[in-house]
Protein backbone atom coordinates (compact mmCIF):
# COMPACT_ATOMS: atom_id res chain seq x y z
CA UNK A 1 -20.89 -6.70 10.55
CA UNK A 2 -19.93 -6.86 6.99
CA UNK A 3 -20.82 -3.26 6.18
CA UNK A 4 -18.79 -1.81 8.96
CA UNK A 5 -15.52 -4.57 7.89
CA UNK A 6 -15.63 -3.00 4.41
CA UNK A 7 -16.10 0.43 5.72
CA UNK A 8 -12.60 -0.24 7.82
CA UNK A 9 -11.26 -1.74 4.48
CA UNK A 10 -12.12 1.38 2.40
CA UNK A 11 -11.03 3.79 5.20
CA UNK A 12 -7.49 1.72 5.89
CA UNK A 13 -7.23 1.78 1.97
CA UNK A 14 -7.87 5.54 1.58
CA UNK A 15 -5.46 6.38 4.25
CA UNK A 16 -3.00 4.95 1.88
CA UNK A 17 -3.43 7.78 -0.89
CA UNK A 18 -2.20 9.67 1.66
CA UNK A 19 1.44 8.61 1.97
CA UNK A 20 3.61 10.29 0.24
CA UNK A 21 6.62 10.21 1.51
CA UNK A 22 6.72 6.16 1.55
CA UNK A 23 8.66 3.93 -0.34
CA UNK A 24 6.76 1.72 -2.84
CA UNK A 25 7.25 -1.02 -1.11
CA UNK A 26 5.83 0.02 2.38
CA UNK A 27 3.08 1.48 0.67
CA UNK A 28 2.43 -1.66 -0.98
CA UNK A 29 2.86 -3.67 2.32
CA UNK A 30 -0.10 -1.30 3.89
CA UNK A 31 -2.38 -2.04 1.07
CA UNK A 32 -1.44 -5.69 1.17
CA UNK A 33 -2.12 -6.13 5.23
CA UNK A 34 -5.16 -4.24 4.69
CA UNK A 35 -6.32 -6.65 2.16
CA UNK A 36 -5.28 -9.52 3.84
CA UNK A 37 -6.97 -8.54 7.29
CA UNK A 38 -10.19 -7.64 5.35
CA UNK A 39 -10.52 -10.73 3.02
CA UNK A 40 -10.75 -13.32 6.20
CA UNK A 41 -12.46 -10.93 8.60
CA UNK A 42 -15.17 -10.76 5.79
CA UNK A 43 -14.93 -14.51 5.06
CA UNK A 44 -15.26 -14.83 8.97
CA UNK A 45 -12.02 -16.66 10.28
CA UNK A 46 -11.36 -16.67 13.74
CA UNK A 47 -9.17 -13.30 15.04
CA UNK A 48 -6.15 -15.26 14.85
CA UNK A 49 -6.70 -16.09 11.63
CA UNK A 50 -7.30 -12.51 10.52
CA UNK A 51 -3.85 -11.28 12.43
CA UNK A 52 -1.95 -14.00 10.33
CA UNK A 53 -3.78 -13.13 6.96
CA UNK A 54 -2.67 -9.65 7.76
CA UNK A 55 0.68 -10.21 8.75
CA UNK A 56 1.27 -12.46 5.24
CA UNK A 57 -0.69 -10.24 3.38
CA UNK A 58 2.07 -7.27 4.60
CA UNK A 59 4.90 -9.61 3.53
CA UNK A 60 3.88 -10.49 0.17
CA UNK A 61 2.67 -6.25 -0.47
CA UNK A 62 6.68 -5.50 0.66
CA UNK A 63 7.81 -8.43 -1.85
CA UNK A 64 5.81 -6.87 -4.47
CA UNK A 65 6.30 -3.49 -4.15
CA UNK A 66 10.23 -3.92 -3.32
CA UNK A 67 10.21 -6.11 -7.07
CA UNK A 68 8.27 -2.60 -8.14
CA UNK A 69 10.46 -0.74 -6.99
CA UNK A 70 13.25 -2.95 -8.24
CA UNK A 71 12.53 -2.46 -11.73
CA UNK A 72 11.23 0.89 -11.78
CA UNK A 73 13.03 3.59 -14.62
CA UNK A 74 13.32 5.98 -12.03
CA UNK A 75 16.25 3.74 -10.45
CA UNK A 76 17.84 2.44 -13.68
């Protein structure tokens, strides 16, 4: 169960390389749900519990990458 939950992890993680045409931010917010989800399906939480750790984990990537973004040369 563990192999195949890092397997998704990797494979939601790679799919991210692939996105070029989004913002920091939303790129970030992928990477963070993906974390998020990952982290407490491996630690075992209940599927609720994953959904919400995916759902913050989105929300604080989009924070991040928006403060990225935010202070990035390219929009100075």
């Amino acid at each position: 169960m563990q192999t195949m939950t890092v397997t998704l992890l990797l494979a939601a993680m790679g799919l991210c390389g692939g996105c070029d045409n989004l913002s920091t931010p939303q790129k970030t917010a992928i990477g963070g749900a993906a974390l998020g989800t990952g982290i407490a399906a491996v630690a075992g939480a209940p599927f609720a519990a994953v959904v919400g750790a995916g759902l913050i984990g989105g929300a604080v990537g989009y924070l991040g990458g928006e403060a990225i973004q935010s202070n990035s040369l390219e929009t100075r």
